[in-house]
PDB file of N, CA and C in Angstrom:
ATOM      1  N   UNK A   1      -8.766   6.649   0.209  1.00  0.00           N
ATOM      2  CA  UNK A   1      -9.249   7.844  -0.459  1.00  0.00           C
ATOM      3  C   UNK A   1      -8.105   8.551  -1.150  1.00  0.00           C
ATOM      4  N   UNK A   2      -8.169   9.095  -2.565  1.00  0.00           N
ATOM      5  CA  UNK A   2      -7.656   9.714  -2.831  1.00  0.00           C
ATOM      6  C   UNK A   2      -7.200  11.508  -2.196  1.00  0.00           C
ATOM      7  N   UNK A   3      -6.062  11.559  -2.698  1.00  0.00           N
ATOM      8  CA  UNK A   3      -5.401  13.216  -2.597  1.00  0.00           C
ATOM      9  C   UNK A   3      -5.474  13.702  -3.104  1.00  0.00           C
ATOM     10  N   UNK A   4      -6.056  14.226  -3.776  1.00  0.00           N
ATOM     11  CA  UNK A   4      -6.077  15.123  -4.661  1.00  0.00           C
ATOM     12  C   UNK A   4      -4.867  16.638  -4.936  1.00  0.00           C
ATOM     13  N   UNK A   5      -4.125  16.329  -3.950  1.00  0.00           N
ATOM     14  CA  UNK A   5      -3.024  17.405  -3.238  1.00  0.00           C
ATOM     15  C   UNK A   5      -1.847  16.487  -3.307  1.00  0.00           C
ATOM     16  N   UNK A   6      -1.416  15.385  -3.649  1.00  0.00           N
ATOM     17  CA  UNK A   6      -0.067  14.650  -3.511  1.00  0.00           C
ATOM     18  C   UNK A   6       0.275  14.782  -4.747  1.00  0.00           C
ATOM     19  N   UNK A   7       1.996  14.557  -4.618  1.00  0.00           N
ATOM     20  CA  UNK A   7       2.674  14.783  -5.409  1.00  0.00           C
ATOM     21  C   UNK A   7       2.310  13.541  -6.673  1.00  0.00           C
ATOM     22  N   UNK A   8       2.514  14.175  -7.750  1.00  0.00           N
ATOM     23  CA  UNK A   8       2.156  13.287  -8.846  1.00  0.00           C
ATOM     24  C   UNK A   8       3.473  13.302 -10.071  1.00  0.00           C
ATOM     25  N   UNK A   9       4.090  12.158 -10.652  1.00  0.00           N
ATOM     26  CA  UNK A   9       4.837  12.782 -11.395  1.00  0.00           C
ATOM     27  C   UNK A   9       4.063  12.789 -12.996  1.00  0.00           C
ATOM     28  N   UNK A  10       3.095  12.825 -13.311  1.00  0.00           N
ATOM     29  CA  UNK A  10       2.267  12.790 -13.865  1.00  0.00           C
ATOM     30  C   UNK A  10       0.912  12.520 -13.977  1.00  0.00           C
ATOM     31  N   UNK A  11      -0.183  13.573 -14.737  1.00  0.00           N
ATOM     32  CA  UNK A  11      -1.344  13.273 -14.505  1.00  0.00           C
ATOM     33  C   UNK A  11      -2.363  13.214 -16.040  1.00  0.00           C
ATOM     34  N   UNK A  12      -3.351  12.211 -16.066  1.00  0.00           N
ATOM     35  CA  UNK A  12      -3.993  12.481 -17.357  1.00  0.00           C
ATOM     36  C   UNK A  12      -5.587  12.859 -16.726  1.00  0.00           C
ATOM     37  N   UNK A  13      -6.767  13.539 -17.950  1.00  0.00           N
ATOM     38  CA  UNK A  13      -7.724  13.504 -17.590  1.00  0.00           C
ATOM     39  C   UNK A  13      -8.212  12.201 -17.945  1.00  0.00           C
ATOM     40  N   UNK A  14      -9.492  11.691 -17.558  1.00  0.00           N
ATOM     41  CA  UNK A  14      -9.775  10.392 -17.993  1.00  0.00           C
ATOM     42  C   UNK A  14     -11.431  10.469 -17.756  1.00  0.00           C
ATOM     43  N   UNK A  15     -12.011   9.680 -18.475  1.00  0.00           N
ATOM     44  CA  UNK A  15     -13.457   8.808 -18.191  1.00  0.00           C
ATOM     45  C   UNK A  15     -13.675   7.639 -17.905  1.00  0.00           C
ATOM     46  N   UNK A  16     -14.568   7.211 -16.621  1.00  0.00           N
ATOM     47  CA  UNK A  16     -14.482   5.619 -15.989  1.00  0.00           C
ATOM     48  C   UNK A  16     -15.944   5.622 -16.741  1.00  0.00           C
ATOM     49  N   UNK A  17     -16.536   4.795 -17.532  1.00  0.00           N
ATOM     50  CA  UNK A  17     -17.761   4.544 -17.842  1.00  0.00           C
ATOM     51  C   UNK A  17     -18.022   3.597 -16.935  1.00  0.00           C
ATOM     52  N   UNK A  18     -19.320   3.456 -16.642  1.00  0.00           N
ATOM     53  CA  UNK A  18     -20.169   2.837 -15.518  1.00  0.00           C
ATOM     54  C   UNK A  18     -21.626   2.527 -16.638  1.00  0.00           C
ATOM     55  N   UNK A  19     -22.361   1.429 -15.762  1.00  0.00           N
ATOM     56  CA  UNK A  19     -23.759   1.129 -16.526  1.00  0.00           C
ATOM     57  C   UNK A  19     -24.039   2.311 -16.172  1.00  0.00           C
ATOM     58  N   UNK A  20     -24.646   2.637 -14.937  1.00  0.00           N
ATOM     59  CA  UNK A  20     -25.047   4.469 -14.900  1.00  0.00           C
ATOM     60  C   UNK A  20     -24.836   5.485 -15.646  1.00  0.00           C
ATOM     61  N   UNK A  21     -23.717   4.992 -16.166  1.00  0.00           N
ATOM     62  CA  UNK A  21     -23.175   6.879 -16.904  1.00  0.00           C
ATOM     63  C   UNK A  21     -21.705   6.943 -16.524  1.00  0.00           C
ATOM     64  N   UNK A  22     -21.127   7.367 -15.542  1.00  0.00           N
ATOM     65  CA  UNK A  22     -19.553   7.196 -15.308  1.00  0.00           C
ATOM     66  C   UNK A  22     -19.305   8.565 -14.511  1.00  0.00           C
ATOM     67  N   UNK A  23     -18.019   8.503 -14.589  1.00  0.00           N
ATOM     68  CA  UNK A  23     -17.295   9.565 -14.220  1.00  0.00           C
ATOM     69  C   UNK A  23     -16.392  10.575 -14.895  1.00  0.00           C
ATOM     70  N   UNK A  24     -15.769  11.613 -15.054  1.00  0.00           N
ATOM     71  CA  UNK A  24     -14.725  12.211 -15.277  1.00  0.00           C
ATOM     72  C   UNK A  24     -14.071  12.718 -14.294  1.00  0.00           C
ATOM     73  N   UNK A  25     -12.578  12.754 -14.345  1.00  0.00           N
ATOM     74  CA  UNK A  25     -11.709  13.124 -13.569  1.00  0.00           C
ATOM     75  C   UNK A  25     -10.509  12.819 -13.776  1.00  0.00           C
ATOM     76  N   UNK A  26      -9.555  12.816 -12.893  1.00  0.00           N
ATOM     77  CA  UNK A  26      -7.969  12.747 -13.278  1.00  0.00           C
ATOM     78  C   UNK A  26      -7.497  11.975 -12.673  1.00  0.00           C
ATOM     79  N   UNK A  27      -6.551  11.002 -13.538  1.00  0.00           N
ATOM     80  CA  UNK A  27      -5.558  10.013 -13.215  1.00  0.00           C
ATOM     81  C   UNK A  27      -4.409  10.375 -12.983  1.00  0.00           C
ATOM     82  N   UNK A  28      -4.028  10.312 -11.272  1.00  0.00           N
ATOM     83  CA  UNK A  28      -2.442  11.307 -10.939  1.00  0.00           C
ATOM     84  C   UNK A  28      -1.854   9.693 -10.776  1.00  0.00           C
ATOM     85  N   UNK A  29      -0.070   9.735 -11.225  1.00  0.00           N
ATOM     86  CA  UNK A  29       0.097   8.950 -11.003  1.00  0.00           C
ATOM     87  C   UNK A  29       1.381   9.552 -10.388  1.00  0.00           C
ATOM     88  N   UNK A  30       1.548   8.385  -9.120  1.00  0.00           N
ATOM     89  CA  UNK A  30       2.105   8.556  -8.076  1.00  0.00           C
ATOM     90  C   UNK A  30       3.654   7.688  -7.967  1.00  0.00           C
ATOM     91  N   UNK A  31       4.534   8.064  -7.211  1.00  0.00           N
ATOM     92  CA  UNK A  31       5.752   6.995  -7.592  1.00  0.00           C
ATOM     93  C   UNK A  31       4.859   5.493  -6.357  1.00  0.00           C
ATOM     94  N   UNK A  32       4.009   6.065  -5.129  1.00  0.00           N
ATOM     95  CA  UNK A  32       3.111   4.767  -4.591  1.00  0.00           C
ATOM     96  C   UNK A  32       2.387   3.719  -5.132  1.00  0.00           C
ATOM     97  N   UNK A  33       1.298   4.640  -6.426  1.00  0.00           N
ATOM     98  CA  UNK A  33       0.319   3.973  -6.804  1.00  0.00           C
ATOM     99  C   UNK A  33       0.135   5.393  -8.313  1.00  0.00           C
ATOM    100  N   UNK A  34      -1.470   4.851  -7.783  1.00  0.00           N
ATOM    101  CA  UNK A  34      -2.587   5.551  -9.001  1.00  0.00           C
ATOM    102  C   UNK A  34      -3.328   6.353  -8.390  1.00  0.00           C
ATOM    103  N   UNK A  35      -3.685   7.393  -8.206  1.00  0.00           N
ATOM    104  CA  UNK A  35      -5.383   8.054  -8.226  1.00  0.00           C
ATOM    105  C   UNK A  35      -6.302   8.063  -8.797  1.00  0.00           C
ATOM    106  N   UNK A  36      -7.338   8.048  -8.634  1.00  0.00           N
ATOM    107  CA  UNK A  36      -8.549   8.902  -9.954  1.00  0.00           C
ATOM    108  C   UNK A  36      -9.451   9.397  -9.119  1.00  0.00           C
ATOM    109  N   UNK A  37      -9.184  10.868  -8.869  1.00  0.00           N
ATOM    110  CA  UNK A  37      -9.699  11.799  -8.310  1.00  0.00           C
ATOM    111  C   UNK A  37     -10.912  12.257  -9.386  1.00  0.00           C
ATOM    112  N   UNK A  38     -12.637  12.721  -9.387  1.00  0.00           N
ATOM    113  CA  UNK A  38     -13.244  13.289 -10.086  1.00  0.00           C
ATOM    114  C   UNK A  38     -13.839  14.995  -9.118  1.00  0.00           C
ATOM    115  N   UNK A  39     -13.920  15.688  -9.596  1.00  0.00           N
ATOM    116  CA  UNK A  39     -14.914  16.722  -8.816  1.00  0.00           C
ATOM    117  C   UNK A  39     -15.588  16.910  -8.034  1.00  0.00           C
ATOM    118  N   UNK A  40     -16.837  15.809  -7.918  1.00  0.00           N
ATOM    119  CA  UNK A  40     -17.414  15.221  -6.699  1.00  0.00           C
ATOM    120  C   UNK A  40     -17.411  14.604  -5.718  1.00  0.00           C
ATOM    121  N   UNK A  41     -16.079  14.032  -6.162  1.00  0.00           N
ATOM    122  CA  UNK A  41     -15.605  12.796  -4.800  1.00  0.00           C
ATOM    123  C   UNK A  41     -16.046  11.145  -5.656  1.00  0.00           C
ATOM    124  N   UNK A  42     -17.628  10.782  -6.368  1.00  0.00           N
ATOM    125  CA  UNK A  42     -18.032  10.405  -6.169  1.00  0.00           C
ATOM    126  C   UNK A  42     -17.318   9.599  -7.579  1.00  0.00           C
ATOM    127  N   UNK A  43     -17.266   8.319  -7.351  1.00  0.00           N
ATOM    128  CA  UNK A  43     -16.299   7.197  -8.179  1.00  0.00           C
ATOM    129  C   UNK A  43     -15.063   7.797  -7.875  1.00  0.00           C
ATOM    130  N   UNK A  44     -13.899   8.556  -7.310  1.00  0.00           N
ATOM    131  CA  UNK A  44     -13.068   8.375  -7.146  1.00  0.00           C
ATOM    132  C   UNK A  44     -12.720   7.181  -6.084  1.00  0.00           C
ATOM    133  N   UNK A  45     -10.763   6.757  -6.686  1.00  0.00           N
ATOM    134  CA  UNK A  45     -10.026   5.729  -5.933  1.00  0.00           C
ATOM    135  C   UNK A  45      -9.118   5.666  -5.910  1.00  0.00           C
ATOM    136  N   UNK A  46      -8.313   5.112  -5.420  1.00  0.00           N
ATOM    137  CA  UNK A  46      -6.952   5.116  -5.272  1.00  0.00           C
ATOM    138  C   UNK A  46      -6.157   3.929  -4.840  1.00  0.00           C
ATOM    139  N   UNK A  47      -5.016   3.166  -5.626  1.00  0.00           N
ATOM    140  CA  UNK A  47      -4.541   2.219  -5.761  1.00  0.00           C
ATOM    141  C   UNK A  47      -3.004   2.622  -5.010  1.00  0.00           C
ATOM    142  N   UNK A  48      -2.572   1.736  -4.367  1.00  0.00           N
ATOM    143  CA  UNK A  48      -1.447   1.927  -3.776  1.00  0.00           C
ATOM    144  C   UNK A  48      -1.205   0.476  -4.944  1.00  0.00           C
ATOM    145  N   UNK A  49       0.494   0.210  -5.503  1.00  0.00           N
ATOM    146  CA  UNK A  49       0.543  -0.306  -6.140  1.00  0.00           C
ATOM    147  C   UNK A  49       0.350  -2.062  -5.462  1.00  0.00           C
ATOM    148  N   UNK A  50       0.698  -2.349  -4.404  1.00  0.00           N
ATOM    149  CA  UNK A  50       0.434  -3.689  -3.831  1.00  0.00           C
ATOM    150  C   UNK A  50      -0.839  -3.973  -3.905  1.00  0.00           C
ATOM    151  N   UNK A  51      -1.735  -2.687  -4.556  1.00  0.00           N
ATOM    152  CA  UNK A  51      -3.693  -3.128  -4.774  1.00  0.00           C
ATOM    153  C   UNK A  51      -3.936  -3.974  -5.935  1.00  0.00           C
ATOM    154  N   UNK A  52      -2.869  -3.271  -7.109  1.00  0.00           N
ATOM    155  CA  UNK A  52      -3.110  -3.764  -8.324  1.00  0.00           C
ATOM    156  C   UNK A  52      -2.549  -5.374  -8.806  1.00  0.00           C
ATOM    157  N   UNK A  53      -3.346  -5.868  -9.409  1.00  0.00           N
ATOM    158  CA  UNK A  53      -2.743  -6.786 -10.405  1.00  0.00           C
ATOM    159  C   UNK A  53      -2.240  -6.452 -11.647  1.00  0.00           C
ATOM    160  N   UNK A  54      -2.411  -6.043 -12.290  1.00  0.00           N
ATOM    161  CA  UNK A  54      -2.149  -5.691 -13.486  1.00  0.00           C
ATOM    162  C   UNK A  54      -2.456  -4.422 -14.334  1.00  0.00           C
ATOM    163  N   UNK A  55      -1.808  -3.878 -15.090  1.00  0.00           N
ATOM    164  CA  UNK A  55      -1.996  -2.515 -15.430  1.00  0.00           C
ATOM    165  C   UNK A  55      -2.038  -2.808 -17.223  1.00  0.00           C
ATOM    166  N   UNK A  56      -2.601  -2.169 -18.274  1.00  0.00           N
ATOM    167  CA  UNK A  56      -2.680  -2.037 -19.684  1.00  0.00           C
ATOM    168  C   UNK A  56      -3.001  -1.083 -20.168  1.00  0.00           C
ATOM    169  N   UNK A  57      -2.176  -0.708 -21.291  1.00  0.00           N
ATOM    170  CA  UNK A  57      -2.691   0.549 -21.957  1.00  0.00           C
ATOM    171  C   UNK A  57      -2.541   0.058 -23.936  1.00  0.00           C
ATOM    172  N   UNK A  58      -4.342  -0.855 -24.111  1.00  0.00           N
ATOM    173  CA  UNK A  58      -4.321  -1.257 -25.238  1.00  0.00           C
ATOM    174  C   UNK A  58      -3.853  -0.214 -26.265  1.00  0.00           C
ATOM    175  N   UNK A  59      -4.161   0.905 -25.904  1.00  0.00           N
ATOM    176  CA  UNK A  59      -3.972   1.914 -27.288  1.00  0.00           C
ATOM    177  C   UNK A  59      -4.163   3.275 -26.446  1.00  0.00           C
ATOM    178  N   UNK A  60      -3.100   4.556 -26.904  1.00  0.00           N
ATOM    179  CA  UNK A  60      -2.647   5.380 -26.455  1.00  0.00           C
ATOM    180  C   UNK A  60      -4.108   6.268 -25.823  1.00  0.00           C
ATOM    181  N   UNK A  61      -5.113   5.617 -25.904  1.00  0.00           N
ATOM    182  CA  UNK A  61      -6.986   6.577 -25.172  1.00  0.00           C
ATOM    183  C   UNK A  61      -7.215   5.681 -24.538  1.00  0.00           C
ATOM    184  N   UNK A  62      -7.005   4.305 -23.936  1.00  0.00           N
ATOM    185  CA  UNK A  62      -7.168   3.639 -23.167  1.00  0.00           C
ATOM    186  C   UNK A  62      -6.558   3.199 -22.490  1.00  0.00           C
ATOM    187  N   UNK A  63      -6.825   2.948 -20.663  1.00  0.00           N
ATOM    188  CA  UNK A  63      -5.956   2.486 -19.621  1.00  0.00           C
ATOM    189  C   UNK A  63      -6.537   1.958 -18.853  1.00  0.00           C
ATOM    190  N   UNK A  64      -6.160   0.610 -18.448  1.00  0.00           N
ATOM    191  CA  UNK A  64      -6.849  -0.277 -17.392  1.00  0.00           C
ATOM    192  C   UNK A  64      -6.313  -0.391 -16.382  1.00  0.00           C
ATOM    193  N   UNK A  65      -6.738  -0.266 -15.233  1.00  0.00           N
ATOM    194  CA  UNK A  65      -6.310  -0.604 -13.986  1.00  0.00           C
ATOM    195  C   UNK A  65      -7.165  -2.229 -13.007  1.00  0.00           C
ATOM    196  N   UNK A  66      -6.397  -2.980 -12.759  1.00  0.00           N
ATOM    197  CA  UNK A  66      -7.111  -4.463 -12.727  1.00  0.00           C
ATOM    198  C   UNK A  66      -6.790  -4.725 -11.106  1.00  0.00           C
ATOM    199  N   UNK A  67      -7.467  -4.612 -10.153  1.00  0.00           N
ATOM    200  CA  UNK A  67      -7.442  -4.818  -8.659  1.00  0.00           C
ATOM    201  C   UNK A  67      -7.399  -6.511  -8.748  1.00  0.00           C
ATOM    202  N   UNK A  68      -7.581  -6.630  -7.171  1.00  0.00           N
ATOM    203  CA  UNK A  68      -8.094  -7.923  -7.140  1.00  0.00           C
ATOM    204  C   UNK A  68      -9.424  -8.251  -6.946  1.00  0.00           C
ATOM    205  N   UNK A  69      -9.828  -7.127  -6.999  1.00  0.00           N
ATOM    206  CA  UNK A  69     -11.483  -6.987  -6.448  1.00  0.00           C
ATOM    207  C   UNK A  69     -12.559  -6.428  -7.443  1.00  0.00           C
ATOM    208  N   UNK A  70     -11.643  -5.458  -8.357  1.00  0.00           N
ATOM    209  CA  UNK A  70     -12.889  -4.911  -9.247  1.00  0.00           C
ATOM    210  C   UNK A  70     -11.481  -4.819 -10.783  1.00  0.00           C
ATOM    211  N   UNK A  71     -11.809  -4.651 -11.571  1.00  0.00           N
ATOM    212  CA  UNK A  71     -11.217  -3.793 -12.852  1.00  0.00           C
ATOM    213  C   UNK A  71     -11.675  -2.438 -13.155  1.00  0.00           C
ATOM    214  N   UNK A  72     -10.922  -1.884 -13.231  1.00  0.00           N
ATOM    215  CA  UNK A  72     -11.366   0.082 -13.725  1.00  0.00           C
ATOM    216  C   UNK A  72     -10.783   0.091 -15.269  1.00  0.00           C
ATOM    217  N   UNK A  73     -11.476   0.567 -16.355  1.00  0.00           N
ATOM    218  CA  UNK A  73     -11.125   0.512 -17.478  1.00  0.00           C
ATOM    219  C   UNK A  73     -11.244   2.463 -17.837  1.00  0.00           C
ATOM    220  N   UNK A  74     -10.448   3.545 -18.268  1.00  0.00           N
ATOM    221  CA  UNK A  74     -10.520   4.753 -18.915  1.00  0.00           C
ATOM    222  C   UNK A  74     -10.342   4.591 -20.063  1.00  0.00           C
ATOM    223  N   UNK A  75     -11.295   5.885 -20.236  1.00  0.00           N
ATOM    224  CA  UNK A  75     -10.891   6.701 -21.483  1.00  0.00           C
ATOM    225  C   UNK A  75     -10.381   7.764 -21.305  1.00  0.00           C
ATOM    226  N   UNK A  76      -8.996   8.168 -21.929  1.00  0.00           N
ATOM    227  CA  UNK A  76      -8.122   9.358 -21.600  1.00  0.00           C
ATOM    228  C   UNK A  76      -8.660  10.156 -22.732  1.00  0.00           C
ATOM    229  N   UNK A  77      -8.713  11.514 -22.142  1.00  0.00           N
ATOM    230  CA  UNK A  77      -8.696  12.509 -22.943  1.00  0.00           C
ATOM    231  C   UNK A  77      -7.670  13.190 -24.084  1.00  0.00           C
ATOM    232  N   UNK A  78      -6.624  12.670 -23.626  1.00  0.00           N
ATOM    233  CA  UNK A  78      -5.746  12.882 -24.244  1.00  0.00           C
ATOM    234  C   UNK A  78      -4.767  11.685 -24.187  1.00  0.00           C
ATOM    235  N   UNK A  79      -3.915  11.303 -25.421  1.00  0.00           N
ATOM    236  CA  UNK A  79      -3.088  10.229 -25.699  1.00  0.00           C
ATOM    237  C   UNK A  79      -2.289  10.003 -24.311  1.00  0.00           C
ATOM    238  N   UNK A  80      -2.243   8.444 -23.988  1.00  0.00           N
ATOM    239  CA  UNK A  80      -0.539   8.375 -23.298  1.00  0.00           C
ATOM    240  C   UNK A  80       0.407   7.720 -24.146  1.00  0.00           C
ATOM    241  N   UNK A  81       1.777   8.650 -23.485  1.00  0.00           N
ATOM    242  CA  UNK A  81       2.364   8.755 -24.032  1.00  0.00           C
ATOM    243  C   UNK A  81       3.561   7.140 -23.895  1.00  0.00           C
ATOM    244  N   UNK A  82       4.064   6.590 -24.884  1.00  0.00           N
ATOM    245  CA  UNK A  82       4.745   5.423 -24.875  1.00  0.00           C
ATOM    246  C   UNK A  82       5.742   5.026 -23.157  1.00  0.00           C
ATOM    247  N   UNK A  83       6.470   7.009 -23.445  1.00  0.00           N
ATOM    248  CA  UNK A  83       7.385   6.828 -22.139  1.00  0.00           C
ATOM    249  C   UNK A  83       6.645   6.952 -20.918  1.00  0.00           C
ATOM    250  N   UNK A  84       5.360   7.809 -20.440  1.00  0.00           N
ATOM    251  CA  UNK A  84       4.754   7.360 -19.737  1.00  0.00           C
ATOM    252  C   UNK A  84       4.248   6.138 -19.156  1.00  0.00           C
ATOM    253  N   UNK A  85       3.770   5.305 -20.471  1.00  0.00           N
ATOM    254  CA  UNK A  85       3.902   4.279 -19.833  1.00  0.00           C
ATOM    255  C   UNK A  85       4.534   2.931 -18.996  1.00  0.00           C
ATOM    256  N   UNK A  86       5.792   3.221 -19.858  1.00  0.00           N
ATOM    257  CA  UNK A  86       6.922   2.732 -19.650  1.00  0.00           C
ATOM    258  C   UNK A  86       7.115   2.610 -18.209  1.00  0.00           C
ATOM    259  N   UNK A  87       6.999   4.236 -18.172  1.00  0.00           N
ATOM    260  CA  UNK A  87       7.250   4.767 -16.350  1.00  0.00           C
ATOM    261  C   UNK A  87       6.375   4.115 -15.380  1.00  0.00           C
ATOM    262  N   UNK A  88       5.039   3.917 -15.517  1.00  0.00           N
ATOM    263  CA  UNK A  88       4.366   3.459 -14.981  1.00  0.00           C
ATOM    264  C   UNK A  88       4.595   1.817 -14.759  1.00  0.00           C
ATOM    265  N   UNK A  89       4.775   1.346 -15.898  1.00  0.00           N
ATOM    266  CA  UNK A  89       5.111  -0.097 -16.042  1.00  0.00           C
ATOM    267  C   UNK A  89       6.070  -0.278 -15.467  1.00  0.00           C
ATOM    268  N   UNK A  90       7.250   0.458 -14.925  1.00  0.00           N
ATOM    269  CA  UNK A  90       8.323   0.441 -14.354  1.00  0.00           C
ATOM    270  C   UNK A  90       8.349   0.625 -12.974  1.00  0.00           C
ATOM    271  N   UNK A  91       7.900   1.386 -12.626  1.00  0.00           N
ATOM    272  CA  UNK A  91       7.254   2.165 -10.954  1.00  0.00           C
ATOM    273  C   UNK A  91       6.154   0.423 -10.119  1.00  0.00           C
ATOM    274  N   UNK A  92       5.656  -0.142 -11.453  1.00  0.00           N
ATOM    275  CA  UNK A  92       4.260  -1.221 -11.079  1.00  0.00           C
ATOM    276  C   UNK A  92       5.136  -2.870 -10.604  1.00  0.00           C
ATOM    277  N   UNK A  93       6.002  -2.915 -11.934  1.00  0.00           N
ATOM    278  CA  UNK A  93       6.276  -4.124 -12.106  1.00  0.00           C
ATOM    279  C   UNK A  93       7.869  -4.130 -11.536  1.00  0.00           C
ATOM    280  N   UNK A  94       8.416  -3.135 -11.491  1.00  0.00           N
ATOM    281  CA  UNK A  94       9.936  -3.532 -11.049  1.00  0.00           C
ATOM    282  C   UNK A  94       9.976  -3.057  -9.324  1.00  0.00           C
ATOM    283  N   UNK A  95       8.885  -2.975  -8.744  1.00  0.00           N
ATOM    284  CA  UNK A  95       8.811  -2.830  -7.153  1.00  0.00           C
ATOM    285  C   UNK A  95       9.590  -3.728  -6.988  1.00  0.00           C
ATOM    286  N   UNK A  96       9.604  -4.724  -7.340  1.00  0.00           N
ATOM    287  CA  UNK A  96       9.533  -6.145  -6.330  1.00  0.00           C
ATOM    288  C   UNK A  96      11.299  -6.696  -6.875  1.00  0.00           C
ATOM    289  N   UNK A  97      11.558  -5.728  -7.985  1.00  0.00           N
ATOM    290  CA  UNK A  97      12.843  -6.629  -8.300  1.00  0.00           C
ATOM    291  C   UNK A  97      13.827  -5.534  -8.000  1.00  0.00           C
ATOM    292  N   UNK A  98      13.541  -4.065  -7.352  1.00  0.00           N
ATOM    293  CA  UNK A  98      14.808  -3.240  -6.614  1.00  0.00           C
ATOM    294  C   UNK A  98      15.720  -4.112  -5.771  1.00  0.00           C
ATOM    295  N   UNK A  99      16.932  -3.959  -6.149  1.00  0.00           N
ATOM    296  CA  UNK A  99      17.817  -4.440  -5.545  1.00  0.00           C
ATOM    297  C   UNK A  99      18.877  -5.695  -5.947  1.00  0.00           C
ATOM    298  N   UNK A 100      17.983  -6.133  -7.168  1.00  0.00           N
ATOM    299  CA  UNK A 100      18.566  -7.459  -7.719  1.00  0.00           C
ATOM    300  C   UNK A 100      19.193  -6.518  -9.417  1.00  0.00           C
ATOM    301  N   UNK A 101      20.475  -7.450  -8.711  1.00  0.00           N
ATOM    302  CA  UNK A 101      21.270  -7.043 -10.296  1.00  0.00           C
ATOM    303  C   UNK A 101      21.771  -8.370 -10.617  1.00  0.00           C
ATOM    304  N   UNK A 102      21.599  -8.177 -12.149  1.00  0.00           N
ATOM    305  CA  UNK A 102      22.516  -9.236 -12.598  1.00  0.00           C
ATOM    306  C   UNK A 102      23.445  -8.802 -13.970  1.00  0.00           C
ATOM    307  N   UNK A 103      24.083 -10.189 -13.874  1.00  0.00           N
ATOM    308  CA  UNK A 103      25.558 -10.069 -14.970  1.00  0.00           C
ATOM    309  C   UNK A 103      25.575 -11.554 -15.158  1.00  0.00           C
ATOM    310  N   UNK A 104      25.938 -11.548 -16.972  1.00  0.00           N
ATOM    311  CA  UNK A 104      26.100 -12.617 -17.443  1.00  0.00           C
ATOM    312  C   UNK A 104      25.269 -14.056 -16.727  1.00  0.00           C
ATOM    313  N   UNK A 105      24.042 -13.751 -16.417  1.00  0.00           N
ATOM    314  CA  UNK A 105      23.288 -15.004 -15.865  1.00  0.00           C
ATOM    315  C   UNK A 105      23.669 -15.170 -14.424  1.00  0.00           C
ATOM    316  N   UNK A 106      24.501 -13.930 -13.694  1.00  0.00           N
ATOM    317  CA  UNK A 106      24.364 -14.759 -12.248  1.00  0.00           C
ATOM    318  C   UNK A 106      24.161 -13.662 -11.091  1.00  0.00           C
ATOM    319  N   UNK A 107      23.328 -14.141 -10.183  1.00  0.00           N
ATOM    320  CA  UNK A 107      23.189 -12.665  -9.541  1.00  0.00           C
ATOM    321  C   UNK A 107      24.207 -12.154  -8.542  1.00  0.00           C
ATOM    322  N   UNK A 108      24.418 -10.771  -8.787  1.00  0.00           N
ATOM    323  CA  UNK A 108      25.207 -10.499  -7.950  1.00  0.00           C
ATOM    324  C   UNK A 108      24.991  -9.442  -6.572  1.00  0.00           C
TER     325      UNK A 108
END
């Protein structure tokens, strides 16, 4: 379950469309994971990053979040921003490579 109360170092509003109709609410993003907290409780979730497979942001109103179990696709209310994503892409994909440095092709 999401927090709606944890620290976020950034947050966007967003829309999850559903065959039903969907949701609105906010995408906090966490140095852990993701949120998407809505008003009701109801379609919110929350990704710790070891949930996700893969993350995309085709164009600065759209953001996908890809589990292993379901895909969540938004519409942001407002643009993200290049370095945001960056951050995110960075926080997602370089978990796993803290600690490894290299130089001239060899690790040190």
């Amino acid at each position: 379950r999401p927090n709606p109360n944890a620290s976020a170092f950034a947050s966007l509003a967003a829309r999850h469309r559903t065959f039903g109709g969907g949701t609105n609410g906010v995408l906090h993003f966490r140095k852990g994971g993701i949120d998407y907290v809505t008003d009701s409780g109801r379609g919110s979730r929350s990704w710790l990053w070891s949930d996700i497979q893969t993350i995309a942001n085709p164009d600065p109103y759209d953001f996908r979040v890809q589990g292993y179990r379901e895909t969540f696709e938004f519409e942001l209310k407002q643009p993200m921003s290049r370095k945001l994503f960056d951050r995110i892409w960075d926080d997602f994909y370089g978990r796993d490579l803290k600690g490894l440095a290299y130089s001239e092709g060899r690790q040190q």
